[in-house]
N, C-alpha and C. Protein backbone atom coordinates (compact mmCIF):
# COMPACT_ATOMS: atom_id res chain seq x y z
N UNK A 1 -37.12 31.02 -70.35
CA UNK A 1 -38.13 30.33 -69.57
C UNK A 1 -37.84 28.84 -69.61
N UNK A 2 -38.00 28.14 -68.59
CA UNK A 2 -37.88 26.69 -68.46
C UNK A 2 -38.69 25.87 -69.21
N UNK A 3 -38.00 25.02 -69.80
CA UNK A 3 -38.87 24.07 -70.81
C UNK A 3 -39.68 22.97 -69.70
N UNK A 4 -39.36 22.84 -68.84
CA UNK A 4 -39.83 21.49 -68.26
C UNK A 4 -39.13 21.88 -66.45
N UNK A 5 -40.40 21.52 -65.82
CA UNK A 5 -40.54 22.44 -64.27
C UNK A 5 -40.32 20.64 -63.81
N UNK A 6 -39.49 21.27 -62.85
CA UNK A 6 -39.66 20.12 -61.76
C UNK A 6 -40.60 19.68 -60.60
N UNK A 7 -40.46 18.37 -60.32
CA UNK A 7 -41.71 18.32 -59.32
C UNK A 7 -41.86 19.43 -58.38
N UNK A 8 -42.77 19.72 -58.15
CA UNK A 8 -43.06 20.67 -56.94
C UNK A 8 -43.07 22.22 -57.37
N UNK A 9 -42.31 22.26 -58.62
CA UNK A 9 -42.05 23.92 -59.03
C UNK A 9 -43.44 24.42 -59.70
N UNK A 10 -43.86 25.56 -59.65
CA UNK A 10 -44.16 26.45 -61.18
C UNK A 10 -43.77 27.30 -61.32
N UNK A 11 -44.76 27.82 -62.36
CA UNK A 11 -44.53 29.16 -62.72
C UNK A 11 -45.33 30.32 -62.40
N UNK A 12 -44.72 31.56 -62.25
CA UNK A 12 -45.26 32.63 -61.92
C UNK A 12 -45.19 34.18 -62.88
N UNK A 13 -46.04 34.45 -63.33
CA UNK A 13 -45.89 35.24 -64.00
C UNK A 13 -46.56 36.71 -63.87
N UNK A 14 -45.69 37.67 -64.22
CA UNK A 14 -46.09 39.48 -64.42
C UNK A 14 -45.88 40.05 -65.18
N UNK A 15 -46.54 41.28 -65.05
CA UNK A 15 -46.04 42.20 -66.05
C UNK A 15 -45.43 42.89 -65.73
N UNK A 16 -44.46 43.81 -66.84
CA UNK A 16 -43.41 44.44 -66.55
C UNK A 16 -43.27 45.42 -67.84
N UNK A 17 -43.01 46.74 -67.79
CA UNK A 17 -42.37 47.13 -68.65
C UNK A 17 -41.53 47.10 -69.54
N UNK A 18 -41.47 47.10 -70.65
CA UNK A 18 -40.54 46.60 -71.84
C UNK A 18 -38.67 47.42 -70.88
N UNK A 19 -38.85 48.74 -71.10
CA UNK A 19 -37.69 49.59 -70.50
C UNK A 19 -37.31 48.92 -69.40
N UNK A 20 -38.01 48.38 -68.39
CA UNK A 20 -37.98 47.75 -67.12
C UNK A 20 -37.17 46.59 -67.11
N UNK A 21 -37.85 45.89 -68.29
CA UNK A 21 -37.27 44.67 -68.51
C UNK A 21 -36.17 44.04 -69.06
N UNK A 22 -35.80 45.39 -69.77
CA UNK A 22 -34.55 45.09 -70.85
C UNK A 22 -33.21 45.59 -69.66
N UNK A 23 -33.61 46.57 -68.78
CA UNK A 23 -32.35 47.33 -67.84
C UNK A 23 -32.53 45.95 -66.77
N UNK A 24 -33.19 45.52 -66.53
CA UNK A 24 -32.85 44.24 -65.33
C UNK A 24 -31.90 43.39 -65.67
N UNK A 25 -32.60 43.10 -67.14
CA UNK A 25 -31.65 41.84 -67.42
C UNK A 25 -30.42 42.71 -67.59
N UNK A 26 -30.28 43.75 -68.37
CA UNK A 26 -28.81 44.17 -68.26
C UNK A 26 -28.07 44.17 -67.41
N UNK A 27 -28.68 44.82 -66.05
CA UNK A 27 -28.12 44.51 -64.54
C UNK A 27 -27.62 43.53 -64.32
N UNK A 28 -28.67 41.75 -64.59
CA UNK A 28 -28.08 41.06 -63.99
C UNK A 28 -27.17 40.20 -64.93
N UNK A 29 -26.94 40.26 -66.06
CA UNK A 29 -25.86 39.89 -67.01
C UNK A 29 -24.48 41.28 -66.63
N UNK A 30 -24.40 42.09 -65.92
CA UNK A 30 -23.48 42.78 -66.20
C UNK A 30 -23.03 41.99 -64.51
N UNK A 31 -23.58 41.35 -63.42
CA UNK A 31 -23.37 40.28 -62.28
C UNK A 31 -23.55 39.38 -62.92
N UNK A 32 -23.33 38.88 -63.98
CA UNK A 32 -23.28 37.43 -64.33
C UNK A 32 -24.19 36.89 -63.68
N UNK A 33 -25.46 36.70 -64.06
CA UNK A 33 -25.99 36.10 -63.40
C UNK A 33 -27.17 36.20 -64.00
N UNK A 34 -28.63 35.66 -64.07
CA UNK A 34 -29.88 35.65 -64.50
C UNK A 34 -30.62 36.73 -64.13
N UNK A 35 -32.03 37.52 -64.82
CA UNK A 35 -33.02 37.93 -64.01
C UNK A 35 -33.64 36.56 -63.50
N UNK A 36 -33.92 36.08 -63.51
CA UNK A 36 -34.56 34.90 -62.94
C UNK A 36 -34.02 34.37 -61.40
N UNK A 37 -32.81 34.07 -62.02
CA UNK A 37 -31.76 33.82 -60.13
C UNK A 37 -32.06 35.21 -58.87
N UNK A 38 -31.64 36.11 -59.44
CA UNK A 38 -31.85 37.57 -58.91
C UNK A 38 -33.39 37.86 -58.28
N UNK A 39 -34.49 37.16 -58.86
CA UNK A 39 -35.77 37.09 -58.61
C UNK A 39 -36.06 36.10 -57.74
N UNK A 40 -35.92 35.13 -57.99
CA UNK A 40 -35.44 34.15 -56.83
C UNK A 40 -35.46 34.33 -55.85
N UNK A 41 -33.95 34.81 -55.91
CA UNK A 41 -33.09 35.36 -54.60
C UNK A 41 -33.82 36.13 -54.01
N UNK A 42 -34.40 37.14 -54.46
CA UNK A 42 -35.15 37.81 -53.74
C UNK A 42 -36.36 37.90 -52.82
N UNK A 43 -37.07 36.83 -53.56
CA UNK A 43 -38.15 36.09 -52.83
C UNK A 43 -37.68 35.21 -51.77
N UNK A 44 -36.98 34.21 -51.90
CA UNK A 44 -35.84 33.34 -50.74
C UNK A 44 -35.97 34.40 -49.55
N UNK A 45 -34.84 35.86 -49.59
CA UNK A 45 -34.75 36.42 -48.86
C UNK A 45 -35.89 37.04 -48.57
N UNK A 46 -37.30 37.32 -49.14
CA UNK A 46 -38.15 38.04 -48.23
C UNK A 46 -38.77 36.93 -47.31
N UNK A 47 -38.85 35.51 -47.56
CA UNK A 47 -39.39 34.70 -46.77
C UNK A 47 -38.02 34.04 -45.82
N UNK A 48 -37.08 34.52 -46.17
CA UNK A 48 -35.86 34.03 -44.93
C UNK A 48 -35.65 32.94 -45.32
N UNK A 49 -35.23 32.00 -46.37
CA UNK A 49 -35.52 31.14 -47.03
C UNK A 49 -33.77 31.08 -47.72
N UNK A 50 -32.66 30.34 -47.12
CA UNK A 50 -31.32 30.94 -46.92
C UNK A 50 -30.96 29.21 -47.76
N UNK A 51 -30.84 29.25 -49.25
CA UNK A 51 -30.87 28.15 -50.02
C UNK A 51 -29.47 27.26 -49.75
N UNK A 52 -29.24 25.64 -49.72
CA UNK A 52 -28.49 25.05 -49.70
C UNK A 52 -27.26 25.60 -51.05
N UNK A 53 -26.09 25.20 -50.63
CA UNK A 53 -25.27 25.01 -52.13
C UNK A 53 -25.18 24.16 -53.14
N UNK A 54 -26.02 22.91 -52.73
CA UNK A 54 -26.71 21.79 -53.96
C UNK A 54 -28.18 22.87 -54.65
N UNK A 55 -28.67 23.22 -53.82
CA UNK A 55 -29.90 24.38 -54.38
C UNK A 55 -29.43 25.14 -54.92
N UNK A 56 -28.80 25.88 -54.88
CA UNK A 56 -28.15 26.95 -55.69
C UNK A 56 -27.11 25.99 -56.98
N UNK A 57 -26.46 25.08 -56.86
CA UNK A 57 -26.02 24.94 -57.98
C UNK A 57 -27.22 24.28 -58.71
N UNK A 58 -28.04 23.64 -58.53
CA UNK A 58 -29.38 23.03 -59.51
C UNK A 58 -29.65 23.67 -59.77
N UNK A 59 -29.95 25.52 -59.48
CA UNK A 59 -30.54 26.19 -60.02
C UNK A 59 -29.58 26.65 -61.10
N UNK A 60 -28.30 27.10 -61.05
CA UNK A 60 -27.31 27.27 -62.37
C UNK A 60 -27.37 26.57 -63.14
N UNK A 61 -27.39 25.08 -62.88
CA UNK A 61 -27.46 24.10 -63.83
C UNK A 61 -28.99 24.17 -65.16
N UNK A 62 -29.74 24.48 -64.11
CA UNK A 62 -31.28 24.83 -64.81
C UNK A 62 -31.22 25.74 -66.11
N UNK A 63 -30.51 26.69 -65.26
CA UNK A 63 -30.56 27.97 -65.82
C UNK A 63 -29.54 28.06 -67.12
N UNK A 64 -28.60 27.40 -67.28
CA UNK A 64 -27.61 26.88 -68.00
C UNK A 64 -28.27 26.41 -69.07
N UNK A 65 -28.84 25.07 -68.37
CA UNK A 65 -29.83 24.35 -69.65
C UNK A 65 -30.66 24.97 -70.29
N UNK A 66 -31.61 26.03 -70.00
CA UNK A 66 -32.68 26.66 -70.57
C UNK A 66 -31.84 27.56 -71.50
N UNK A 67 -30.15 28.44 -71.05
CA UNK A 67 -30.11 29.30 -71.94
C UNK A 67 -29.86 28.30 -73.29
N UNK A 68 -29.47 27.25 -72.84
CA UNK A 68 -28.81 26.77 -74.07
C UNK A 68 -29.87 25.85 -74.97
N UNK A 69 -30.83 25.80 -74.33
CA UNK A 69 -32.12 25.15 -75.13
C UNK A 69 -32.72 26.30 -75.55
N UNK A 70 -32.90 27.36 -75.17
CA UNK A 70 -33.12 28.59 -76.25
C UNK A 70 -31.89 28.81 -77.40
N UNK A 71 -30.72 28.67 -77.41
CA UNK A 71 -29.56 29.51 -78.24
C UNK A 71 -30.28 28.27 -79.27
N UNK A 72 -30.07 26.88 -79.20
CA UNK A 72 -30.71 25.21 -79.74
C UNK A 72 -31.61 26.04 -80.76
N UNK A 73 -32.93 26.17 -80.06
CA UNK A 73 -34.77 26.45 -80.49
C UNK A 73 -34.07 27.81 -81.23
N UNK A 74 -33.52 28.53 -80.93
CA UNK A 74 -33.47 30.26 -82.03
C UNK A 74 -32.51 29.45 -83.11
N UNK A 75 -31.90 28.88 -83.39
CA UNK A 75 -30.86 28.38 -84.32
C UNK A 75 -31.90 27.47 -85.62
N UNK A 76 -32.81 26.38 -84.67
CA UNK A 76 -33.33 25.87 -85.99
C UNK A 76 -33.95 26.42 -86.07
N UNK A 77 -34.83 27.28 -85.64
CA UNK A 77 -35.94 28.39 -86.23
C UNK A 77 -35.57 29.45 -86.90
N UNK A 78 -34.46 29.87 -87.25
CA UNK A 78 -33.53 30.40 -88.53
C UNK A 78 -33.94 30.11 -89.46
């Protein structure tokens, strides 16, 4: 989850099954890639919403930063 939303963003949140949740992300780590991006994406495409390639790389970059500010936060909390 993102430590810090940018202007204009939030957050949205559901529920989901534990089983549900653990095979997504497997899905989308076995495409390299986020559940989060994949969720995205998906929303983009139901509103036709066809993202720049500066948009799409800010969002890797994001997504980059958060994994690695979690691996950070699980390390000193050891």
């Amino acid at each position: 989850m993102p430590k810090f939303l940018a202007e204009g963003e939030s957050q949205m949140n559901f529920r989901i099954s534990a089983d549900k949740k653990e095979a997504f992300k497997k899905y989308a780590e076995e495409h390299n890639t986020s559940a989060s991006k994949l969720i995205l994406e998906f929303i983009d495409s139901c509103l036709g919403i066809v993202p720049t390639k500066e948009q799409a790389d800010l969002t890797e970059v994001r997504e980059r930063l958060s994994r690695l500010e979690d691996l950070v936060m699980g390390e000193s909390a050891a």
